[in-house]
Protein backbone atom coordinates (compact mmCIF):
# COMPACT_ATOMS: atom_id res chain seq x y z
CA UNK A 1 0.00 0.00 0.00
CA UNK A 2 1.69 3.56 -0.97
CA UNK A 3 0.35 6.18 2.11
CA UNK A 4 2.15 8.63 0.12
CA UNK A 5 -1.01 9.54 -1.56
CA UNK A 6 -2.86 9.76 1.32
CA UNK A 7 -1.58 13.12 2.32
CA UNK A 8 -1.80 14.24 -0.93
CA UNK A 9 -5.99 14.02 -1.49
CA UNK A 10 -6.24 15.21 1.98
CA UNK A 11 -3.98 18.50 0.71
CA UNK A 12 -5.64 18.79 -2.58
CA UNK A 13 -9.30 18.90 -0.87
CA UNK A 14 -8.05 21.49 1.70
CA UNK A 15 -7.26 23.95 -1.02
CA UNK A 16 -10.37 23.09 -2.63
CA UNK A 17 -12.26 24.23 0.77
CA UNK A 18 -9.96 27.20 1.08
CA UNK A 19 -11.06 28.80 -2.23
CA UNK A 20 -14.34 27.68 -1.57
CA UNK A 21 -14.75 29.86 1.54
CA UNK A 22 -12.68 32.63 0.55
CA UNK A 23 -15.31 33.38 -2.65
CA UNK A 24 -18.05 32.45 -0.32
CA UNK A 25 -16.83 35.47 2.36
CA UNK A 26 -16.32 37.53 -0.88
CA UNK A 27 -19.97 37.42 -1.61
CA UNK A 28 -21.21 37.73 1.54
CA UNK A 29 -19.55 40.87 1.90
CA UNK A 30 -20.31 42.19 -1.25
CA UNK A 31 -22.93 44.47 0.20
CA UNK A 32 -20.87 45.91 2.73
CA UNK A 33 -18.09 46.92 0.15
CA UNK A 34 -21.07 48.71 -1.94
CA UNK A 35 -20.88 51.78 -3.05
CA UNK A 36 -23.22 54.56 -0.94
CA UNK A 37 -23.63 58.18 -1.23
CA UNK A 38 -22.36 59.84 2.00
CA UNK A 39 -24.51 63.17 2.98
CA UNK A 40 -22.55 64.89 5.24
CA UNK A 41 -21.97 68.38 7.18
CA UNK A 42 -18.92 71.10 7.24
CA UNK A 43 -17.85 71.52 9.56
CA UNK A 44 -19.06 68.57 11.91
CA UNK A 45 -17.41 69.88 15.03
CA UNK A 46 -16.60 73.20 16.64
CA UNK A 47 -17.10 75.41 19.31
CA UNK A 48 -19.33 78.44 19.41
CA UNK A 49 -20.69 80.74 22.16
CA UNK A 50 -24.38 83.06 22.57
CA UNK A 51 -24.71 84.91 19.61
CA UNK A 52 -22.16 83.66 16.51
CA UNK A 53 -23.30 83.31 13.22
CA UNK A 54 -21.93 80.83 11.99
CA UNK A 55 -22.21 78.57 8.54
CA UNK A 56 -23.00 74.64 8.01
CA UNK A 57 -22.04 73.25 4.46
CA UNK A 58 -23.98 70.44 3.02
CA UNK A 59 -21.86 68.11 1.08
CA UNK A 60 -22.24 64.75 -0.98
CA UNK A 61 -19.52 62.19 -1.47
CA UNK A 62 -21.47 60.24 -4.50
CA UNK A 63 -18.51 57.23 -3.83
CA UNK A 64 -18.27 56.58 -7.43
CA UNK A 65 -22.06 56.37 -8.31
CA UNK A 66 -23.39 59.17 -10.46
CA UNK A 67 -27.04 60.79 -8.54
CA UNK A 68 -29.21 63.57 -10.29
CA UNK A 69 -31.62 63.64 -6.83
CA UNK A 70 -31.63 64.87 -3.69
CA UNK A 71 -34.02 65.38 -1.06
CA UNK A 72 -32.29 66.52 2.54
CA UNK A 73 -34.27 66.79 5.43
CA UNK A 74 -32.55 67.39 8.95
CA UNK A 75 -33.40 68.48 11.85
CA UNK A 76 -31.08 70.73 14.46
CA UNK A 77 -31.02 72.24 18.64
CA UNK A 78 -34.03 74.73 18.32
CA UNK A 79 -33.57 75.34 21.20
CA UNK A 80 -29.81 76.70 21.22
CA UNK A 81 -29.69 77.31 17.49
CA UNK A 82 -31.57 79.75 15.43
CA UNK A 83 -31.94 78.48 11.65
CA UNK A 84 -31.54 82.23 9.86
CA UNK A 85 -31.42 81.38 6.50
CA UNK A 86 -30.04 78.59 4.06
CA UNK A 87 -27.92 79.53 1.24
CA UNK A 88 -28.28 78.08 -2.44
CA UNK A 89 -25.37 79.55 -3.73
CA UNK A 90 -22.23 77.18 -5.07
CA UNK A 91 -25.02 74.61 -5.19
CA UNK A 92 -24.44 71.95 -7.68
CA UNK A 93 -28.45 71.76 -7.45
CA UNK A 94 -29.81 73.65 -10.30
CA UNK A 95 -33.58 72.70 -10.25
CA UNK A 96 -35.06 73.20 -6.86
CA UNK A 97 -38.38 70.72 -6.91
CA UNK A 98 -39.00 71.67 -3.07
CA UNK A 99 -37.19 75.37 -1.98
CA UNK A 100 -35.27 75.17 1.08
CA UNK A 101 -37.52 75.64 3.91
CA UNK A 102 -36.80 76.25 7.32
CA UNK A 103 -39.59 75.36 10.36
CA UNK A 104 -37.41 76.98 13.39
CA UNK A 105 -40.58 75.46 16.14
CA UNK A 106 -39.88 72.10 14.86
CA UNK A 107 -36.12 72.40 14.68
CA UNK A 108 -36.57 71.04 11.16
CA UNK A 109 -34.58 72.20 7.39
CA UNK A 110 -35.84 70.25 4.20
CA UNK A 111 -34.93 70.79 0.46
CA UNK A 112 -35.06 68.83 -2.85
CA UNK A 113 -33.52 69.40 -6.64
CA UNK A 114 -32.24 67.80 -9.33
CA UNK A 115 -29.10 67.99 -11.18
CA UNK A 116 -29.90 67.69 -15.16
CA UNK A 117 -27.59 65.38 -16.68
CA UNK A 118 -26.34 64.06 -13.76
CA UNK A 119 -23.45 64.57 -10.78
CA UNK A 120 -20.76 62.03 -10.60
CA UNK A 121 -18.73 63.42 -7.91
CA UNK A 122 -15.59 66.34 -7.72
CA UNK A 123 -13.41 65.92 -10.47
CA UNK A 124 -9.61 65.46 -9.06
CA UNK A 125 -7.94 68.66 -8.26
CA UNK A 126 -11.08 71.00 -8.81
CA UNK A 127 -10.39 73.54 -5.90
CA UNK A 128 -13.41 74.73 -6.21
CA UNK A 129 -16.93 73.47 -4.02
CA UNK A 130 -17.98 71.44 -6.37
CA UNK A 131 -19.93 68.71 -4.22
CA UNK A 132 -21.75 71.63 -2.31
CA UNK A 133 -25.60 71.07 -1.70
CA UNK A 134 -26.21 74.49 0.39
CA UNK A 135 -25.26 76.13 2.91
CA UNK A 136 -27.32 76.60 6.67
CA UNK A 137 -26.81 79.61 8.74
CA UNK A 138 -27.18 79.24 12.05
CA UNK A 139 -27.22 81.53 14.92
CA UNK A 140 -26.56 80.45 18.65
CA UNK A 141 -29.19 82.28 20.73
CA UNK A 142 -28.32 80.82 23.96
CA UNK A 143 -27.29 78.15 26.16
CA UNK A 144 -28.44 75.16 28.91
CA UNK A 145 -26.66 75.91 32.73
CA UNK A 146 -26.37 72.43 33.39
CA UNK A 147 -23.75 69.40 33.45
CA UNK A 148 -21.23 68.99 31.04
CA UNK A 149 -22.66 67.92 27.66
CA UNK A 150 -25.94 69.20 28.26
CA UNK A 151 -24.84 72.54 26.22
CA UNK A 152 -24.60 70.73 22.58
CA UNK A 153 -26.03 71.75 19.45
CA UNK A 154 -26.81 68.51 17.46
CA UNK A 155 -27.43 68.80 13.49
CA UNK A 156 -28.57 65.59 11.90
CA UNK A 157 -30.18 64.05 8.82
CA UNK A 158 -33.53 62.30 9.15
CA UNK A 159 -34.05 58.72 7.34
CA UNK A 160 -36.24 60.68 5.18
CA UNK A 161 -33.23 61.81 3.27
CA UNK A 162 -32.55 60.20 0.22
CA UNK A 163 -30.64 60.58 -2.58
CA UNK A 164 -31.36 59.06 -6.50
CA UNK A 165 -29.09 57.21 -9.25
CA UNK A 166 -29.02 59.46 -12.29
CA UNK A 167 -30.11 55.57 -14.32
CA UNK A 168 -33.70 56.84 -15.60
CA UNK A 169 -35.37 54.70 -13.21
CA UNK A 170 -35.66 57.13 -10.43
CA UNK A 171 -33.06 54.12 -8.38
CA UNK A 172 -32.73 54.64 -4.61
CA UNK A 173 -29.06 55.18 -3.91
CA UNK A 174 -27.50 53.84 -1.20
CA UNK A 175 -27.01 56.43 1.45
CA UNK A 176 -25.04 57.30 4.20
CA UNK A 177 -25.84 60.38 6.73
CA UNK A 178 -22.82 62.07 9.12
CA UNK A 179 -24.52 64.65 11.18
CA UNK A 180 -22.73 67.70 13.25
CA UNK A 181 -22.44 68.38 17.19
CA UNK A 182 -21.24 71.84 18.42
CA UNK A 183 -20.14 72.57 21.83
CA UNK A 184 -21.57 75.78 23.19
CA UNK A 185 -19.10 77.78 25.74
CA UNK A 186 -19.99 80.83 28.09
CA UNK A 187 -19.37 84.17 26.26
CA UNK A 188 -15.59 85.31 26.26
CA UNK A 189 -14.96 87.30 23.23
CA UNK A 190 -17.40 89.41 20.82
CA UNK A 191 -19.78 87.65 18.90
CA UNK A 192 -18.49 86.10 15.34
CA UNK A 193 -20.75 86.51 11.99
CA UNK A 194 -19.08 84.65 9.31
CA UNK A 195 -22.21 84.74 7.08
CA UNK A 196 -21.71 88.53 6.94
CA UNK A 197 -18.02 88.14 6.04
CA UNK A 198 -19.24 86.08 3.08
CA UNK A 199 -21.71 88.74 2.73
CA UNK A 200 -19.18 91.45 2.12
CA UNK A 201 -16.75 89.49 0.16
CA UNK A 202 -20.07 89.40 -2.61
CA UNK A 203 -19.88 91.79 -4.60
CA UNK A 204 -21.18 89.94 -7.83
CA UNK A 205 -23.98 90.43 -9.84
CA UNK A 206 -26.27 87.53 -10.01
CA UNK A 207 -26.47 86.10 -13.51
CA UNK A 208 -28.13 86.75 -16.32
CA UNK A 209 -31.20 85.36 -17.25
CA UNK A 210 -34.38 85.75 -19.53
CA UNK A 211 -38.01 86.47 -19.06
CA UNK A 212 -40.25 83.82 -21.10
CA UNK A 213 -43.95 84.35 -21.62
CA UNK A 214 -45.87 81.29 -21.64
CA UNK A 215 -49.44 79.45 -22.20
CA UNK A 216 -50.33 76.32 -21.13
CA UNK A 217 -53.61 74.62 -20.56
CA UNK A 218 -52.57 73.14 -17.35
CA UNK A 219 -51.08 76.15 -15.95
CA UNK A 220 -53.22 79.31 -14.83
CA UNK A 221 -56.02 78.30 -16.77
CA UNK A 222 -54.28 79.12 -19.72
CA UNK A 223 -53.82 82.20 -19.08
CA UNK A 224 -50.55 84.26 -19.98
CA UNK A 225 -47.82 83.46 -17.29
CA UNK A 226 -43.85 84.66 -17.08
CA UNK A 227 -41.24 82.05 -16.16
CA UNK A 228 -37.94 82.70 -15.27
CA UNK A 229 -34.63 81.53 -13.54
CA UNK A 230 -30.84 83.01 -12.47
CA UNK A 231 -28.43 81.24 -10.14
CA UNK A 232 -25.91 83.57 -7.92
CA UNK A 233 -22.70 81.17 -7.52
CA UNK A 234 -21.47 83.67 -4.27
CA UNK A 235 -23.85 83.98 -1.22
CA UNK A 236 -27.15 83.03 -3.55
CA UNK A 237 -30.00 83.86 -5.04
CA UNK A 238 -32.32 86.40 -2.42
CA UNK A 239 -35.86 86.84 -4.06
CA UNK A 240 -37.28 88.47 -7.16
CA UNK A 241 -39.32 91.49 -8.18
CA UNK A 242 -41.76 92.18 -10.98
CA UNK A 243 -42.62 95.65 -12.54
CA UNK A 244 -45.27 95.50 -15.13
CA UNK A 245 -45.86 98.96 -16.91
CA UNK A 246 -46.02 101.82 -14.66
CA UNK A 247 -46.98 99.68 -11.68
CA UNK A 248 -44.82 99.32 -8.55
CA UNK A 249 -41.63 96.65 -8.12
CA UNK A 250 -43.33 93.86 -5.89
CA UNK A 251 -42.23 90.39 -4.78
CA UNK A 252 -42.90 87.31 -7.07
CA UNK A 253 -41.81 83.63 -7.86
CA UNK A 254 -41.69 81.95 -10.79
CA UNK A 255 -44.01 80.63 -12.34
CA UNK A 256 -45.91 84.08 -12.09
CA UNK A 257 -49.24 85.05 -13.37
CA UNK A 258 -49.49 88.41 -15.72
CA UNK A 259 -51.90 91.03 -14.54
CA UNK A 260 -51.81 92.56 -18.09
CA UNK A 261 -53.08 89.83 -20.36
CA UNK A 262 -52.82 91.58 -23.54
CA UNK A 263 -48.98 91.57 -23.44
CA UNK A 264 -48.89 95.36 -24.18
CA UNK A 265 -46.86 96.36 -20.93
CA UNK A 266 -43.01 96.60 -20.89
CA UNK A 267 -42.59 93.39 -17.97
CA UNK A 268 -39.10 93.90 -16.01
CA UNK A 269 -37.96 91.19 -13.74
CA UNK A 270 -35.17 91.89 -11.37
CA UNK A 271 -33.52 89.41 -8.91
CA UNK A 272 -31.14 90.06 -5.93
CA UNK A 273 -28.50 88.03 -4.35
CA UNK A 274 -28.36 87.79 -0.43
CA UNK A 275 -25.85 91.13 -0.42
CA UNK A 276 -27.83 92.66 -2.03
CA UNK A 277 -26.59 92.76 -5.53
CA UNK A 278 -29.36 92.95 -8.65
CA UNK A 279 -29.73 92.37 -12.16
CA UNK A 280 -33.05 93.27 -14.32
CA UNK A 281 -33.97 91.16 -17.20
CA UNK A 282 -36.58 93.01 -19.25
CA UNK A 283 -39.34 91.83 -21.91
CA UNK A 284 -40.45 93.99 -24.79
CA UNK A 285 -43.86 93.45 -26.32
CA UNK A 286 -43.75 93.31 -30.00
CA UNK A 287 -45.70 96.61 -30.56
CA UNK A 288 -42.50 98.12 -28.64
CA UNK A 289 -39.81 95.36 -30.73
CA UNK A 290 -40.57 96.91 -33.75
CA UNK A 291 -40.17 100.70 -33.76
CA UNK A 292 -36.82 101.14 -35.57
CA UNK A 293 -37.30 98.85 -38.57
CA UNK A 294 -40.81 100.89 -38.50
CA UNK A 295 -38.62 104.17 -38.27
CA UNK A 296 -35.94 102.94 -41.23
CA UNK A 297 -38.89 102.28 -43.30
CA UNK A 298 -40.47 105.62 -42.89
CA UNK A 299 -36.80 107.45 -43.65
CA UNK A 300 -36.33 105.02 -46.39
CA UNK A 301 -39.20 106.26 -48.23
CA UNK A 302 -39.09 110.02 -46.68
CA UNK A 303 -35.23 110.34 -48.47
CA UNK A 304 -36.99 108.38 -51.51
CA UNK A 305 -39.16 111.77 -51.66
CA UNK A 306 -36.62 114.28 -51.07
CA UNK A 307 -34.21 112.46 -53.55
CA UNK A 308 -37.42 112.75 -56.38
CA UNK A 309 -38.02 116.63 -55.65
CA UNK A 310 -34.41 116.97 -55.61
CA UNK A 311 -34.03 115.48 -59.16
CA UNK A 312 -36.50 117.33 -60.49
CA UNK A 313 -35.58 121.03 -58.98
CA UNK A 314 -32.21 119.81 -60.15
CA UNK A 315 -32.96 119.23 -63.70
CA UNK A 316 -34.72 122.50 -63.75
């Protein structure tokens, strides 16, 4: 009998089970190794004190998948923090399907947009904030006396939160949320504002833009409506005002309803950023397009005349 051989099978099925568990661990892990979208906040740490201003980036690490969706809900310390506004400039968001909206009783911030054509993550070596979603301004209007701990300002995302593949199919991402936690210290020094420093660095107009007329069925009744759009890539787009004719500048959103349905008033649309900066857009009814083609035609055929009598008093 040869035993050599013995050891031999015995080796040769070991390595069998070997590979046989390595690829099984391989797939069981799979999921964990997944790619996920990470939501998360700049900074996530820090210490403030009664009245700072101070400013909460929204970011989105897309960990090699490409999105188009997001929809951000959180929720912050109402009670030590005062939400004062939210910022949508240097947001790669460019279609806002829900505007940011801030519910300061509830402690609660939500906002949702698309990116058209998709968002695959920051190119290497772009310096620029290319994977901002907004930014939050917050406001520390006081403090807990208590034990230590009891004075921190929690900012978190809610499982509502979700972000979407840019596939067609409207696809779920995988998502992961990293929340913020500020300590809040006794007053030592004057009150910081770095939302106002951004403020003052601003001094850009927003961009330009155009001022559409449109008529749809679904929309107004069918009645004539404006619809517009600008982006400010500094400290954001404020609000926008509507002058139609001779009638006062007042506040309006787009899609907006004309009062003058015969589309014989001069409509001017001007936006401003959150310093304060404007730009006006204007739209021209056609009665008002067409004076200087009117105008050349008319001198056309008045120097027609003058060049006939001319002629004639000439040949005389």
């Amino acid at each position: 009998m040869n035993f050599n051989k013995f050891p031999q099978q015995v080796s040769i099925n070991f390595n069998q089970f070997l590979q046989i568990s390595i690829v099984a661990l391989i797939l069981f892990y799979i999921p964990v190794f997944a790619f996920a979208a990470v939501l998360y906040l700049e900074p996530s740490s820090g210490q403030y004190q009664p009245g700072d201003v101070f400013i909460v980036d929204i970011k989105i690490d897309t960990e090699g998948e490409c999105i188009n969706t997001v929809e951000g809900n959180l929720s912050f310390s109402q009670n030590i923090l005062k939400a004062n506004d939210f910022s949508q400039g240097q947001s790669i968001i460019t279609i806002w399907v829900e505007s940011p909206e801030i519910n300061q009783d509830s402690g609660l911030i939500s906002f949702s947009g698309g990116i058209p054509g998709g968002y695959c993550g920051r190119i290497s070596g772009d310096p620029g904030p290319s994977d901002s979603l907004g930014k939050m301004i917050f406001r520390v209007h006081g403090m807990k006396v208590g034990e230590p701990g009891e004075n921190l300002a929690e900012i978190r995302f809610l499982t509502t939160s979700r972000v979407l593949l840019n596939d067609g199919l409207g696809t779920k991402a995988k998502l992961d949320t990293q929340g913020a936690v500020f300590e809040i210290v006794e007053k030592i020094e004057s009150p910081k504002d770095e939302w106002q420093e951004e403020i003052k660095k601003d001094n850009i107009l927003p961009e330009s833009f155009e001022v559409e007329i449109c008529q749809e069925s679904a929309i107004f009744e069918g009645k004539y409506f404006i619809s517009f759009f600008t982006v400010d890539k500094q400290t954001g787009v404020d609000y926008y005002e509507i002058k139609e004719g001779k009638k006062d500048w007042k506040k309006i959103e787009s899609p907006y309803l004309l009062e003058d349905q015969t589309l014989q008033s001069i409509i001017k649309v001007r936006v401003f950023d959150k310093a304060g900066n404007e730009r006006i857009a204007e739209y021209l009814p056609p009665e008002i397009k067409k004076p200087f083609l009117y105008w050349l035609i008319i001198l056309i055929t008045f120097g027609i005349i003058i060049w006939g009598i001319w002629q004639k008093i000439f040949k005389k």
